[in-house]
Protein backbone atom coordinates (compact mmCIF):
# COMPACT_ATOMS: atom_id res chain seq x y z
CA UNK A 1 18.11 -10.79 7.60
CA UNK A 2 15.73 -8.87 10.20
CA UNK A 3 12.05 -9.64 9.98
CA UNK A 4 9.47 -8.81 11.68
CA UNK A 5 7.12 -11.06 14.27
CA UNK A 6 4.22 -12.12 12.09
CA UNK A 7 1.75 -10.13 13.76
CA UNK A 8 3.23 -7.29 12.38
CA UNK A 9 2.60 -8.41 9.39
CA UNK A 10 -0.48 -9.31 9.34
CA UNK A 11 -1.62 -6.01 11.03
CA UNK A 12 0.37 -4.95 8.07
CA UNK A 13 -1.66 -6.72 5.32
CA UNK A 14 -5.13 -5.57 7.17
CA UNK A 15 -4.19 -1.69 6.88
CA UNK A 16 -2.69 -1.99 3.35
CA UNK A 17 -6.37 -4.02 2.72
CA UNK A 18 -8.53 -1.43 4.50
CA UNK A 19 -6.79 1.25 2.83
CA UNK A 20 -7.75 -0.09 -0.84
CA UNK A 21 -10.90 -0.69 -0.11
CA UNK A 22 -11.49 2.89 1.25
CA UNK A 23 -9.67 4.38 -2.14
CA UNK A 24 -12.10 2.17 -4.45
CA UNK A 25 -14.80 3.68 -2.34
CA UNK A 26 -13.52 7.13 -2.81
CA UNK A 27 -13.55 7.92 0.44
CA UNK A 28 -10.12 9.77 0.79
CA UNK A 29 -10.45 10.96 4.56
CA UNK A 30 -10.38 6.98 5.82
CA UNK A 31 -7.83 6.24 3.55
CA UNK A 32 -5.67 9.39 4.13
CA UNK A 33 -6.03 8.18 7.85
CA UNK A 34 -4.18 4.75 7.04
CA UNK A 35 -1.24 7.69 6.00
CA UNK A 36 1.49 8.20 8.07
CA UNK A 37 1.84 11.26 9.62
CA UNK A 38 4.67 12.43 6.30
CA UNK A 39 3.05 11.75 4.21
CA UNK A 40 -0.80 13.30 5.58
CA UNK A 41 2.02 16.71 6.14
CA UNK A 42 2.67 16.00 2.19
CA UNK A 43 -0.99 16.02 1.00
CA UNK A 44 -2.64 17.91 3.69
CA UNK A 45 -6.61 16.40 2.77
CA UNK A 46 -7.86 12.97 2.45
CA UNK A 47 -9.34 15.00 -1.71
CA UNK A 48 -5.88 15.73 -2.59
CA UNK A 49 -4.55 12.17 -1.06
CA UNK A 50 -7.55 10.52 -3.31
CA UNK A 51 -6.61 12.64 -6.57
CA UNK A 52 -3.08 11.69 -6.19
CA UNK A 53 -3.93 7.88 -5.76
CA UNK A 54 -6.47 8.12 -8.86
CA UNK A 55 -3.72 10.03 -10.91
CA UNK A 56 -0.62 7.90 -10.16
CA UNK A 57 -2.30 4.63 -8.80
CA UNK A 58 -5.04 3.86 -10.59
CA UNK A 59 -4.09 0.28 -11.42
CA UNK A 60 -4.26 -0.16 -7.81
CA UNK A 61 -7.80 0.85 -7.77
CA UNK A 62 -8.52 -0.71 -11.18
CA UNK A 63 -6.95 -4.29 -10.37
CA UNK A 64 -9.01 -7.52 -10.86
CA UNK A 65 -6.98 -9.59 -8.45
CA UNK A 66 -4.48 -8.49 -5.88
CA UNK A 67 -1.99 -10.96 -3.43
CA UNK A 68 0.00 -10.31 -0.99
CA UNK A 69 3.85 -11.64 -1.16
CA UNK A 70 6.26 -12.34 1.39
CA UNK A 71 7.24 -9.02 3.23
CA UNK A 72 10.96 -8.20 3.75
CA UNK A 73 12.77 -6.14 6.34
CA UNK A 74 15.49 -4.11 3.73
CA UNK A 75 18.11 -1.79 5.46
CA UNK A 76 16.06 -1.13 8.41
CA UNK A 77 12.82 -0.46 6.00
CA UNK A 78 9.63 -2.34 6.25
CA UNK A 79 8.58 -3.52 2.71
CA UNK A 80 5.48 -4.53 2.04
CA UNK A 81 4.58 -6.38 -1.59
CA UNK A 82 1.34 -6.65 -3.27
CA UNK A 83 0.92 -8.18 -6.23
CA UNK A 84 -1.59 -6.02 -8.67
CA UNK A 85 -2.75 -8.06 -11.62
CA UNK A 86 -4.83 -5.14 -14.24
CA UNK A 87 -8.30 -5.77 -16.18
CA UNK A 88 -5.40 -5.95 -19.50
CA UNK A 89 -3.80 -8.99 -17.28
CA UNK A 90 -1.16 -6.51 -16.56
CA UNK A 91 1.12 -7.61 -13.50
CA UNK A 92 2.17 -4.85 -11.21
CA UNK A 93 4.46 -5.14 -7.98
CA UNK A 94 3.57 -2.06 -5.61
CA UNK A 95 6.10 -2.33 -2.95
CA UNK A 96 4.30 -0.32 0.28
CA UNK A 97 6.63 1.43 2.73
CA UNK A 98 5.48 0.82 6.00
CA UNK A 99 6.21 3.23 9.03
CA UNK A 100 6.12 1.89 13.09
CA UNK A 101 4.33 4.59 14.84
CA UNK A 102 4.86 5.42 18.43
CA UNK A 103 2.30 3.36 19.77
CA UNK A 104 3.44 0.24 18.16
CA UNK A 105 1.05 0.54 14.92
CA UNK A 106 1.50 0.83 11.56
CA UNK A 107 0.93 3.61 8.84
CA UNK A 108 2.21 3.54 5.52
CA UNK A 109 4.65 6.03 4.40
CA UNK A 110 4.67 5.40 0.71
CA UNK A 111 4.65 2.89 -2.22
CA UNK A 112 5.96 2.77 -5.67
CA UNK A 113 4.33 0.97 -8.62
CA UNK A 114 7.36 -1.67 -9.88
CA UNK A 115 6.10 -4.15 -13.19
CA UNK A 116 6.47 -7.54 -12.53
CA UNK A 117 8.16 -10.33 -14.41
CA UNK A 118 5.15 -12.50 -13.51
CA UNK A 119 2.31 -12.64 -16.39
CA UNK A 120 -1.30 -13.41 -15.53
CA UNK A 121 -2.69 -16.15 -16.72
């Protein structure tokens, strides 16, 4: 299975991290930045990037407790997984796309919301 060198992935970690806490901040420009260049053509403003996040992702910005898991190369895509654990004790799985830019650096180029088998205790 490919992988990646584990600097990679923990450049990885420190966007997905910077970009959560500039959502729970509200300040949608920085984390529209962390975007890759898709999905900042998709959006077109770091206000419509935040209202999409607060619409579809607000357990991400409402979680109590978040961990990272082991990262996974899958068909040539570079998954990311953080677990989201919910004020309810809800467990969430949101699997981030990440996307190599030219220079060698990350963005992220989407993530979907998966629930976990994993209960909180």
């Amino acid at each position: 299975m490919a992988t990646l060198p584990e600097a990679d992935w923990t450049a990885i970690k420190a966007l997905i991290s910077e970009q959560l806490a500039a959502l729970k901040a509200g300040d949608g420009m920085k984390a529209f930045g962390y975007a890759s260049p898709g999905i900042r053509q998709q959006f077109g403003s770091g206000g419509a990037f935040l209202e999409m996040v607060r619409t579809s992702y607000g357990a991400l910005l409402a979680a109590r407790y978040t961990e990272f898991l082991e990262g996974a190369v899958i068909d040539g895509r570079v998954i990311q997984p953080l677990r989201v654990i919910g004020p309810d004790n809800t467990v969430l799985v949101a699997l981030y796309t990440m996307e190599q830019q030219q220079g060698g650096g990350w963005k992220i180029a989407g993530c979907i919301l998966a629930p976990s088998t994993v209960k909180a205790a």
